[in-house]
PDB file of N, CA and C in Angstrom:
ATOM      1  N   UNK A   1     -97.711   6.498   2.275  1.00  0.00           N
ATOM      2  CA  UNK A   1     -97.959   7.849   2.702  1.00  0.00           C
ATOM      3  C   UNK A   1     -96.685   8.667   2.516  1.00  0.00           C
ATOM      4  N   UNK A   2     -96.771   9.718   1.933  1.00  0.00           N
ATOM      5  CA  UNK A   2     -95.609  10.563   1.635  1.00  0.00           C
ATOM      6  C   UNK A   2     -95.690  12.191   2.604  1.00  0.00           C
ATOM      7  N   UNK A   3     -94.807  12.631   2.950  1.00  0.00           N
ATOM      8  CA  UNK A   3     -94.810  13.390   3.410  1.00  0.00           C
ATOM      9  C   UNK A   3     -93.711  14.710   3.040  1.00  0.00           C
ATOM     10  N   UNK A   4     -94.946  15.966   2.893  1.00  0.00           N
ATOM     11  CA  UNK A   4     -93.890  16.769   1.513  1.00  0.00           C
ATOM     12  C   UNK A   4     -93.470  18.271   2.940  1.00  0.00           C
ATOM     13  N   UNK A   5     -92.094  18.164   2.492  1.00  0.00           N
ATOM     14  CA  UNK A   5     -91.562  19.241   3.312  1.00  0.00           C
ATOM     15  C   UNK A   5     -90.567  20.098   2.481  1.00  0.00           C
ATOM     16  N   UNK A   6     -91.417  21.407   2.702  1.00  0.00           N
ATOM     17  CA  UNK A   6     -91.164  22.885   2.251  1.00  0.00           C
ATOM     18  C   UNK A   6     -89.357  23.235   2.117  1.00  0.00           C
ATOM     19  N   UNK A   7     -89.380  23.459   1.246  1.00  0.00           N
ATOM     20  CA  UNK A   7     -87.626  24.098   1.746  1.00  0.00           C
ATOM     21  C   UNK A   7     -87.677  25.007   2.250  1.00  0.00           C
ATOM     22  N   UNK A   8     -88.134  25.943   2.674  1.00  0.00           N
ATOM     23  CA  UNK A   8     -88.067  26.865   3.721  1.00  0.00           C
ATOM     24  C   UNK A   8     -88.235  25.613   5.536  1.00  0.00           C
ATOM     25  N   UNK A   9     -88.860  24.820   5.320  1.00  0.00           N
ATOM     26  CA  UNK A   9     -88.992  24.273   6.440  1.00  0.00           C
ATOM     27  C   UNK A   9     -87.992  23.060   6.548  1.00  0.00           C
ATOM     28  N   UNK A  10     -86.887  22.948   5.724  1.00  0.00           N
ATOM     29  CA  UNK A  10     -86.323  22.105   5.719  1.00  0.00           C
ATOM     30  C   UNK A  10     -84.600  22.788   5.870  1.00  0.00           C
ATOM     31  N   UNK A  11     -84.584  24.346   5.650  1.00  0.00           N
ATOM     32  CA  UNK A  11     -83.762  24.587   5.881  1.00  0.00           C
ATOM     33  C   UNK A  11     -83.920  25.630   7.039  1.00  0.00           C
ATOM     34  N   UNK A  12     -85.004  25.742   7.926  1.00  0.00           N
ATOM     35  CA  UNK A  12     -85.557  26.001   9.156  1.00  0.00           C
ATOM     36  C   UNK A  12     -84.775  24.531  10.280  1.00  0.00           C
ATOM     37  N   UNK A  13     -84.989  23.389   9.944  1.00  0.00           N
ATOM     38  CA  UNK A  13     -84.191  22.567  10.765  1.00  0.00           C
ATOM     39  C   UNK A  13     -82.702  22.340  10.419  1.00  0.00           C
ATOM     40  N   UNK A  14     -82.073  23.105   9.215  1.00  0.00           N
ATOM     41  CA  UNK A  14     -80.922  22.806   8.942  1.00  0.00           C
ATOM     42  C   UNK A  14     -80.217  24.057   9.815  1.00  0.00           C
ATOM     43  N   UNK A  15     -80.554  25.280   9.849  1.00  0.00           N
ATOM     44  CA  UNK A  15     -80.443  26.501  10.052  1.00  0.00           C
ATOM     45  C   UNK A  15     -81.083  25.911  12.217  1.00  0.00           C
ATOM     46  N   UNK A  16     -81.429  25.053  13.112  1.00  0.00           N
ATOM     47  CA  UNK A  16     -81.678  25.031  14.189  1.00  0.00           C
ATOM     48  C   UNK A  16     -80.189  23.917  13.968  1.00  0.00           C
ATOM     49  N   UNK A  17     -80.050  23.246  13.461  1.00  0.00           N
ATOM     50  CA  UNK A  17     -78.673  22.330  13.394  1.00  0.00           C
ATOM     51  C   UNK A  17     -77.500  22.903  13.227  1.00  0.00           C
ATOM     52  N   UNK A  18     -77.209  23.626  12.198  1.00  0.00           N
ATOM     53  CA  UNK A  18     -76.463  24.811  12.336  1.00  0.00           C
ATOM     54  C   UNK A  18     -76.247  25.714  13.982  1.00  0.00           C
ATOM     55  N   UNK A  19     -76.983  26.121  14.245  1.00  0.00           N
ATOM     56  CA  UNK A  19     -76.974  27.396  15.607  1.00  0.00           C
ATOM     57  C   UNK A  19     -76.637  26.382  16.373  1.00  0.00           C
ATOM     58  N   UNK A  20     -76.863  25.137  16.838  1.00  0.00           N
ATOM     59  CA  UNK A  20     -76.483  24.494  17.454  1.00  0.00           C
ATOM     60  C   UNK A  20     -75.274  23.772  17.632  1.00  0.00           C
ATOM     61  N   UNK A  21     -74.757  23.984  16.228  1.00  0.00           N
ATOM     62  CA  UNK A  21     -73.216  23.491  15.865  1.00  0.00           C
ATOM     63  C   UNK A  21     -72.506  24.576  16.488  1.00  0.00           C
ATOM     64  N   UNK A  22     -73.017  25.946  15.584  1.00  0.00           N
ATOM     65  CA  UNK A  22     -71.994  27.032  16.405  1.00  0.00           C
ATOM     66  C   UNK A  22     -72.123  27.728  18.095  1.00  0.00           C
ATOM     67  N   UNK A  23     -73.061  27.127  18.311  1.00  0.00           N
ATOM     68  CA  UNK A  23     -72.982  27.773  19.811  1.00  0.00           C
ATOM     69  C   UNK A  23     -72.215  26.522  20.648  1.00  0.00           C
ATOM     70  N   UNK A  24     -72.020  25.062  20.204  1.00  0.00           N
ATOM     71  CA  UNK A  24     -71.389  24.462  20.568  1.00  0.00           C
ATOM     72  C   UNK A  24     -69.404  24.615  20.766  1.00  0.00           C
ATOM     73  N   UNK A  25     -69.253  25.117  19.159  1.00  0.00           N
ATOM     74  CA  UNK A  25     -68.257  25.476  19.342  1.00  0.00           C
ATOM     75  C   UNK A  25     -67.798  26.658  19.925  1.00  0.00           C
ATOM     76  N   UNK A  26     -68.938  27.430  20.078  1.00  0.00           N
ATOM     77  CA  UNK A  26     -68.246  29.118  20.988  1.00  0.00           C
ATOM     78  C   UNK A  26     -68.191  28.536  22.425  1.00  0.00           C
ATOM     79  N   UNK A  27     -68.896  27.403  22.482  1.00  0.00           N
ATOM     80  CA  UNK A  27     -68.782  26.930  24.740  1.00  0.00           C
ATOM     81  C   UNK A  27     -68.018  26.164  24.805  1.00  0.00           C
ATOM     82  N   UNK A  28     -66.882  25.646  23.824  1.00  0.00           N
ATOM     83  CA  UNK A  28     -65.549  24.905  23.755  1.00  0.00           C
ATOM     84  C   UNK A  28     -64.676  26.483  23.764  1.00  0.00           C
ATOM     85  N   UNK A  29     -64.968  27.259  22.930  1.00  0.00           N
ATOM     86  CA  UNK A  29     -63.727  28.209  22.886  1.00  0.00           C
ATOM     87  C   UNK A  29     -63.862  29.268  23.985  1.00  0.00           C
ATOM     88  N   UNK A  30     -65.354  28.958  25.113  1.00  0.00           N
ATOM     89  CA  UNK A  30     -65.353  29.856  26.260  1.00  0.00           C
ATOM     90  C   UNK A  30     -64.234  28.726  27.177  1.00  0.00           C
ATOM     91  N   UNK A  31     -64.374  27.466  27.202  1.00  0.00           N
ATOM     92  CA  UNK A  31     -63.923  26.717  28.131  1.00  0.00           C
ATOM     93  C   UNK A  31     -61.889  26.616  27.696  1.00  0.00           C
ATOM     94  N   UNK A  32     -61.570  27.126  26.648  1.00  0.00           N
ATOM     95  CA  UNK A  32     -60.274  27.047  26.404  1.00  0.00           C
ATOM     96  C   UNK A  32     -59.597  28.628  26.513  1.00  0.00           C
ATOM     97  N   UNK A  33     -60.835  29.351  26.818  1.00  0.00           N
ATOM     98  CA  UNK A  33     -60.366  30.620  27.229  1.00  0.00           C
ATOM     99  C   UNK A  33     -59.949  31.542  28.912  1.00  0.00           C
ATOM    100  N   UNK A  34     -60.998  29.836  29.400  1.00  0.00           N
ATOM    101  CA  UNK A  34     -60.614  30.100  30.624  1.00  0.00           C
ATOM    102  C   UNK A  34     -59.440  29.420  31.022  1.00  0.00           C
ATOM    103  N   UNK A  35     -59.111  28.655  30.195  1.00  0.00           N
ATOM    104  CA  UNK A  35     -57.964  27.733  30.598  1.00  0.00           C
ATOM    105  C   UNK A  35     -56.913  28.517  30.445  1.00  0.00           C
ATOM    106  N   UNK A  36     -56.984  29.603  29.148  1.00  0.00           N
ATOM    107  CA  UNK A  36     -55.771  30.324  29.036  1.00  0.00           C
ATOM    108  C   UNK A  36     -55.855  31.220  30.332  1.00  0.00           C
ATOM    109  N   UNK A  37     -57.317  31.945  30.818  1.00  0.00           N
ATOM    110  CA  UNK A  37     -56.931  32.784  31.897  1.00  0.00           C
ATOM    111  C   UNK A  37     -56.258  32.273  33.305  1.00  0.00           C
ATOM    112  N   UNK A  38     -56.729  31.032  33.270  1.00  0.00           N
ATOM    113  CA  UNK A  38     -56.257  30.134  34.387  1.00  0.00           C
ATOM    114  C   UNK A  38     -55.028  29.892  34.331  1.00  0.00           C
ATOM    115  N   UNK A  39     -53.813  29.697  32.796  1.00  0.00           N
ATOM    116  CA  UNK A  39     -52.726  29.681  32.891  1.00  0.00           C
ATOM    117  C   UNK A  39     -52.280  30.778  33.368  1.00  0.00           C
ATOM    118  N   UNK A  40     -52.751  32.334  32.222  1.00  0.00           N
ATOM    119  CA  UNK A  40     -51.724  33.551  33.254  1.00  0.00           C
ATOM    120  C   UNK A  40     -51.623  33.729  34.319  1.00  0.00           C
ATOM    121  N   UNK A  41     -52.770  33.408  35.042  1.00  0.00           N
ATOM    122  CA  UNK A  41     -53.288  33.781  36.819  1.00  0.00           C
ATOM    123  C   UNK A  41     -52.208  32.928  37.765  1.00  0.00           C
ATOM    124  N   UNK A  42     -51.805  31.501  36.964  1.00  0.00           N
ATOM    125  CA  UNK A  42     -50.729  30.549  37.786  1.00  0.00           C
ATOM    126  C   UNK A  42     -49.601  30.891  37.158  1.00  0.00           C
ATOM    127  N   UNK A  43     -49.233  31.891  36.305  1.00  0.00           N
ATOM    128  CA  UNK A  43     -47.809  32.085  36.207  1.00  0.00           C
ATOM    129  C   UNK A  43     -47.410  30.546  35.043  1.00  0.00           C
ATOM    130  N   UNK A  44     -48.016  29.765  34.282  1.00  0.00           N
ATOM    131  CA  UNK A  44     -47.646  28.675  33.711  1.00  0.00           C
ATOM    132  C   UNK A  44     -46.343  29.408  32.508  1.00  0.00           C
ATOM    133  N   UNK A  45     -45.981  28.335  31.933  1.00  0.00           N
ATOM    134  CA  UNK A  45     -44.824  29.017  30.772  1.00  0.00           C
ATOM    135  C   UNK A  45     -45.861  29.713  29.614  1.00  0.00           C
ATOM    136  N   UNK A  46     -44.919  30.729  28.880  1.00  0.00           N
ATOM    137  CA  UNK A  46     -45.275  31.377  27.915  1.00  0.00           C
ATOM    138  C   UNK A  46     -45.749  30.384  27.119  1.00  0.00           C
ATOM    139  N   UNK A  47     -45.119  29.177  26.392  1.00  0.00           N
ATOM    140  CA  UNK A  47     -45.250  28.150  25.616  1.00  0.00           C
ATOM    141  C   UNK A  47     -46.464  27.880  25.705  1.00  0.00           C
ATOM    142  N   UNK A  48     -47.457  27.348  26.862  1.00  0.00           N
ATOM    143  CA  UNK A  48     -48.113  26.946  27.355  1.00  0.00           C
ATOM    144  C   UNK A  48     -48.921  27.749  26.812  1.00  0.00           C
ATOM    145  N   UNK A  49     -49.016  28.551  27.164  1.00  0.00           N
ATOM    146  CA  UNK A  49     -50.313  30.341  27.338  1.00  0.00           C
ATOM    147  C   UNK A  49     -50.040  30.309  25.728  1.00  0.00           C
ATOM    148  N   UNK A  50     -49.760  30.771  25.050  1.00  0.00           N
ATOM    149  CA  UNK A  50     -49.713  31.029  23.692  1.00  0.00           C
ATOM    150  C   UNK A  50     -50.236  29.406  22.867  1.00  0.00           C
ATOM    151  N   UNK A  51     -49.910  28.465  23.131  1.00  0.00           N
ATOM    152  CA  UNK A  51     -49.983  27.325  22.563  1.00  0.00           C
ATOM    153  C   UNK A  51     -52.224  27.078  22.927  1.00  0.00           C
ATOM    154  N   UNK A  52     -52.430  27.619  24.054  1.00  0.00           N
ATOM    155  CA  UNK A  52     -54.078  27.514  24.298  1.00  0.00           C
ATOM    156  C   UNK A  52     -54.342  28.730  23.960  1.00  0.00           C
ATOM    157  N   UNK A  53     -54.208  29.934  23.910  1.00  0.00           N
ATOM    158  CA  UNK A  53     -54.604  30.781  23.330  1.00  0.00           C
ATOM    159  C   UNK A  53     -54.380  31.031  21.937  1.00  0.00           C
ATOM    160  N   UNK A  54     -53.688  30.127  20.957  1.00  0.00           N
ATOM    161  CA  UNK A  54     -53.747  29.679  19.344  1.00  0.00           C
ATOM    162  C   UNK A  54     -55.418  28.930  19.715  1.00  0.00           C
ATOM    163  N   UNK A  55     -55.354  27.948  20.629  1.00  0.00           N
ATOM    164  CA  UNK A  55     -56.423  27.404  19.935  1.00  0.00           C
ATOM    165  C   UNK A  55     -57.743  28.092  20.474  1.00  0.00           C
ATOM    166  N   UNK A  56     -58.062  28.877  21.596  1.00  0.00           N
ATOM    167  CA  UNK A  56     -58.937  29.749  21.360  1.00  0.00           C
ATOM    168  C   UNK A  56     -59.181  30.617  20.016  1.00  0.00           C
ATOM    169  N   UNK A  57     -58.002  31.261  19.525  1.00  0.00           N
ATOM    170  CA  UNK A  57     -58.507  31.685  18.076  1.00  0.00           C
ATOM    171  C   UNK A  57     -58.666  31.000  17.165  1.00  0.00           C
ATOM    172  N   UNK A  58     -58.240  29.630  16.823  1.00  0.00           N
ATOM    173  CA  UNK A  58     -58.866  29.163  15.962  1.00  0.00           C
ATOM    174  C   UNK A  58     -59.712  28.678  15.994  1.00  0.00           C
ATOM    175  N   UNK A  59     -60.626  28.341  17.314  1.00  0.00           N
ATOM    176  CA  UNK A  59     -62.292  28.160  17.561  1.00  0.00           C
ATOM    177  C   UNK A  59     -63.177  28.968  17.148  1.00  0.00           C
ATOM    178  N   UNK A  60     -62.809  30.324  17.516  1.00  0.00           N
ATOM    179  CA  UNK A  60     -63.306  31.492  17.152  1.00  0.00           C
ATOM    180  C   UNK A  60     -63.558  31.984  15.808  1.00  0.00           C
ATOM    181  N   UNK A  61     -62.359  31.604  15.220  1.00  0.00           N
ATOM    182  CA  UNK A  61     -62.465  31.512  13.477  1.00  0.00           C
ATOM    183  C   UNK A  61     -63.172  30.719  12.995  1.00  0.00           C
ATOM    184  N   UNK A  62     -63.200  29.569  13.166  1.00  0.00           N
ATOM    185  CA  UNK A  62     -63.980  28.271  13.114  1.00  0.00           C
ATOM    186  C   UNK A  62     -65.226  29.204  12.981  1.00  0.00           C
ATOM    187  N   UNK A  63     -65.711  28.962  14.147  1.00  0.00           N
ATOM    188  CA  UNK A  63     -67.447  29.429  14.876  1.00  0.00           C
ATOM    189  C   UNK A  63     -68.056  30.569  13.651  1.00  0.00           C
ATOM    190  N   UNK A  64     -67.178  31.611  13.164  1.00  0.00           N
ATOM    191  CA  UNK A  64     -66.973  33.013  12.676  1.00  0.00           C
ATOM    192  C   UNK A  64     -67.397  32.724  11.258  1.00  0.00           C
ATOM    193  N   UNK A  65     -66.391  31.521  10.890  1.00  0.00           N
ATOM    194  CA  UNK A  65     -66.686  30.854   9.574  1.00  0.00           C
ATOM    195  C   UNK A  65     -68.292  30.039   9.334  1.00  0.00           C
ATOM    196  N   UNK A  66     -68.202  29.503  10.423  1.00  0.00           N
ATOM    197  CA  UNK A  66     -69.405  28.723  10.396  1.00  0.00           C
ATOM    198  C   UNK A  66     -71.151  29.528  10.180  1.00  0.00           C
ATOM    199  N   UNK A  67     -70.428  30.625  11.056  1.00  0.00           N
ATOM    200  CA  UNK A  67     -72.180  31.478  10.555  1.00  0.00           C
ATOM    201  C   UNK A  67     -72.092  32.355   9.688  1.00  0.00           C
ATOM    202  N   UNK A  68     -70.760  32.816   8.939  1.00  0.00           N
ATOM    203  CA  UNK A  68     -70.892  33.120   7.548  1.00  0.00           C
ATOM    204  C   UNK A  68     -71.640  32.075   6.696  1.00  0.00           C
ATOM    205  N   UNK A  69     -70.705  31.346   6.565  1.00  0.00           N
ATOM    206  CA  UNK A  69     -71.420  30.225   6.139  1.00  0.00           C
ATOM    207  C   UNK A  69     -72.606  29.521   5.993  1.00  0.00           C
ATOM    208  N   UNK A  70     -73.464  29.622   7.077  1.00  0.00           N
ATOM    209  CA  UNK A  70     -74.378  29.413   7.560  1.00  0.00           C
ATOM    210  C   UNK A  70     -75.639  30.411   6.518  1.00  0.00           C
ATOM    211  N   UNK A  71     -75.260  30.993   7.224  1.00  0.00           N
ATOM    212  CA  UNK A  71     -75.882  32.761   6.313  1.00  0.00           C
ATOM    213  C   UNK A  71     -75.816  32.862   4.913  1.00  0.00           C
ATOM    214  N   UNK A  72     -74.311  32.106   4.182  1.00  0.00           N
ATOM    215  CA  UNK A  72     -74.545  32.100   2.995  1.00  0.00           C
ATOM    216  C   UNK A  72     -75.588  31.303   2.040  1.00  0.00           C
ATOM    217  N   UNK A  73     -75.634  30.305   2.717  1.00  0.00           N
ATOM    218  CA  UNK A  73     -76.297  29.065   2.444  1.00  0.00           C
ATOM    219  C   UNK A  73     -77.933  29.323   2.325  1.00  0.00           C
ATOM    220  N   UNK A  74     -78.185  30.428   3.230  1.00  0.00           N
ATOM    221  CA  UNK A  74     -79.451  30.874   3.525  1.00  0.00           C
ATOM    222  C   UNK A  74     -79.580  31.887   2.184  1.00  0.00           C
ATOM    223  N   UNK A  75     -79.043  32.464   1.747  1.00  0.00           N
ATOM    224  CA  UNK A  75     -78.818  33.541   1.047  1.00  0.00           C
ATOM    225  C   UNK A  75     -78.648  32.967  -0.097  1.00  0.00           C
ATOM    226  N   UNK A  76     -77.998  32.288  -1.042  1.00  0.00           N
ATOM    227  CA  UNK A  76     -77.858  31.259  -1.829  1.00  0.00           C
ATOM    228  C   UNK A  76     -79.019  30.597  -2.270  1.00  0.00           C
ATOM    229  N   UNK A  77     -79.756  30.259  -1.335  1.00  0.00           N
ATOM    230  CA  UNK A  77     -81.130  28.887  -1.324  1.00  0.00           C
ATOM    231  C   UNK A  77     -82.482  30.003  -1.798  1.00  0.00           C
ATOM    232  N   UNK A  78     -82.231  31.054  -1.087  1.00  0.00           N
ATOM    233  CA  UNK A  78     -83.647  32.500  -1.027  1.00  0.00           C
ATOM    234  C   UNK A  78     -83.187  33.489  -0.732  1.00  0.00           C
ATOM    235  N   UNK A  79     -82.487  34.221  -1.938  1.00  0.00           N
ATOM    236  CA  UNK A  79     -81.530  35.391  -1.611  1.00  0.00           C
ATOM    237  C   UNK A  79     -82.826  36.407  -1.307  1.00  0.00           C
ATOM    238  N   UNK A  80     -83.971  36.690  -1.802  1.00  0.00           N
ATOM    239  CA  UNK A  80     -85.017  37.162  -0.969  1.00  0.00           C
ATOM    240  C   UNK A  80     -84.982  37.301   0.366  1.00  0.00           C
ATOM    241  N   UNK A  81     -85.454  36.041   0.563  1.00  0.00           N
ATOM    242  CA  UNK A  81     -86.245  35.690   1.954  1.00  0.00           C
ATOM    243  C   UNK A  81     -85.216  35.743   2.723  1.00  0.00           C
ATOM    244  N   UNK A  82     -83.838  35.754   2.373  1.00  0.00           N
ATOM    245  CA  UNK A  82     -82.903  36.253   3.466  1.00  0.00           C
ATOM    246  C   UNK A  82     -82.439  37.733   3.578  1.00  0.00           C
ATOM    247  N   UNK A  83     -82.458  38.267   2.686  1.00  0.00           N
ATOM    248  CA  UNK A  83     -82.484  39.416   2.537  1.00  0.00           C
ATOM    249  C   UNK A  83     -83.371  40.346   3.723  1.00  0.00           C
ATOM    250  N   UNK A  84     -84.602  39.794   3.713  1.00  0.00           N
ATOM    251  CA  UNK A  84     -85.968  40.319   4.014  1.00  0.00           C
ATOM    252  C   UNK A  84     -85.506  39.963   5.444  1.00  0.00           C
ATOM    253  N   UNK A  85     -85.440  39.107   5.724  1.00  0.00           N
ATOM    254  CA  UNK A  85     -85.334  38.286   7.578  1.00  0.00           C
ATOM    255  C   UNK A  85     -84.029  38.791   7.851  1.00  0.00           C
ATOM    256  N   UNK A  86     -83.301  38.420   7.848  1.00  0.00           N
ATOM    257  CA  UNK A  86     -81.677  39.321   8.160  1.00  0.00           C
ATOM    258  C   UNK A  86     -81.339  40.716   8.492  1.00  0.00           C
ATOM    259  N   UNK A  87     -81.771  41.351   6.640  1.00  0.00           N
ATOM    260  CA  UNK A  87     -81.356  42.625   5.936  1.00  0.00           C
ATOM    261  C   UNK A  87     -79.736  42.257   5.391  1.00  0.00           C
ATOM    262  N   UNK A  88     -79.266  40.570   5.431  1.00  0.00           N
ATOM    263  CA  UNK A  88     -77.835  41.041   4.640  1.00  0.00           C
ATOM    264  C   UNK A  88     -77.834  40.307   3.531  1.00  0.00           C
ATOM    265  N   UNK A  89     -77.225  41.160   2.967  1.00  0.00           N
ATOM    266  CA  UNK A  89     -77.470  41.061   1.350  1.00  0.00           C
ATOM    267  C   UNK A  89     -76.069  40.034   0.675  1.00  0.00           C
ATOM    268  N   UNK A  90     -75.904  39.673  -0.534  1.00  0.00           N
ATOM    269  CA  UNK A  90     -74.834  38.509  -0.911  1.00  0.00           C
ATOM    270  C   UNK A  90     -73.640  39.726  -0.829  1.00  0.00           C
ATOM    271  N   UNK A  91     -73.309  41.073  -0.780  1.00  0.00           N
ATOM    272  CA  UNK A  91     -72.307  42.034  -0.838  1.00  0.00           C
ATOM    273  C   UNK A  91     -71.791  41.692   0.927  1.00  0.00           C
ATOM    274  N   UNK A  92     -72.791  42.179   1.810  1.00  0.00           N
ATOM    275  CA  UNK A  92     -72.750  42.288   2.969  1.00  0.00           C
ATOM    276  C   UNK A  92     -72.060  40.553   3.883  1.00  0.00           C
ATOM    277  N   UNK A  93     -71.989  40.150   3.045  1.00  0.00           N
ATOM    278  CA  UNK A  93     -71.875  38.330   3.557  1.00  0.00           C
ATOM    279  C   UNK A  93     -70.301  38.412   2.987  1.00  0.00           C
ATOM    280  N   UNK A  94     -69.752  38.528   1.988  1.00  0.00           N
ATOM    281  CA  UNK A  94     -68.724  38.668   0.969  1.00  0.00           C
ATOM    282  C   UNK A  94     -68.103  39.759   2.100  1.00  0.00           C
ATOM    283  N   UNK A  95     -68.261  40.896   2.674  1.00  0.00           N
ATOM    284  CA  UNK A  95     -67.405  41.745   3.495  1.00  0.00           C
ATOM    285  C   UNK A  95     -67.379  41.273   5.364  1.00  0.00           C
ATOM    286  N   UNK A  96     -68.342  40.293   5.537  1.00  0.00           N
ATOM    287  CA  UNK A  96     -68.659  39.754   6.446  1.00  0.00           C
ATOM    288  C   UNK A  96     -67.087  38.619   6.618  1.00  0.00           C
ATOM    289  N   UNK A  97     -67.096  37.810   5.661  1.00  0.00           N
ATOM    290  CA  UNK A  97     -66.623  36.578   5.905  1.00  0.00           C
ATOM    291  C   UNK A  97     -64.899  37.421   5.707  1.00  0.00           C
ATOM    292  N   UNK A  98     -65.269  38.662   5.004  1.00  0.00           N
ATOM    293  CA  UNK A  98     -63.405  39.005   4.210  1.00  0.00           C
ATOM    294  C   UNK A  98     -63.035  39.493   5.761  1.00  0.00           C
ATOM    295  N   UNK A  99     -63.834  40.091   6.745  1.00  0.00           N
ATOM    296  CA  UNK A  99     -63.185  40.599   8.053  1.00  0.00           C
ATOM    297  C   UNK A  99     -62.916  39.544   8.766  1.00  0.00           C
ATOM    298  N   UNK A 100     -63.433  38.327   8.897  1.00  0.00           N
ATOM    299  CA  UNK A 100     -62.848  36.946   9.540  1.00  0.00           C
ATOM    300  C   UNK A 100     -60.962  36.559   8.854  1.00  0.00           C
ATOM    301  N   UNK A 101     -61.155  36.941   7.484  1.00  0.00           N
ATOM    302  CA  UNK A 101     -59.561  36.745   6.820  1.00  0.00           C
ATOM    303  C   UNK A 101     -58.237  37.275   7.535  1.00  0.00           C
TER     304      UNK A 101
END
């Protein structure tokens, strides 16, 4: 028995794997953001505060990258059908990902 699955429905569970990757990493970079607020609030060293607030932004970049990415992939596979569901186009993705730079 074979069982035939659509690429639209196959990148419907890649695209629920995806959102789930990046909302994972935005509730790591909420939890390292409180850590930075928790350092200023105790007065910790500058070192400290700057050294967790690097890695809040590079979660953020991460995450930022990831649903460009994400989006491109969609756009790439059915530049249509993403077009249509979205409205962003392969220009709009290209100025998307250059404001993350």
């Amino acid at each position: 028995m074979t069982t035939n699955v659509s690429a639209s429905d196959a990148a419907t569970a890649h695209d629920g794997a995806a959102q789930r990757k990046i909302a994972n990493r935005l509730r790591r970079a909420r939890g390292q953001l409180d850590a930075v607020i928790a350092a200023v609030e105790e007065g910790k060293p500058c070192r400290d505060v700057v050294t967790q607030l690097a890695a809040v932004s590079s979660a953020l970049d991460r995450a930022g990258f990831a649903i460009v990415s994400t989006a491109l992939r969609e756009c790439l596979s059915d530049p249509e059908g993403a077009a249509a569901e979205d409205g962003v186009t392969a220009d709009e993705l290209e100025k998307l990902f250059l404001m993350l730079a």
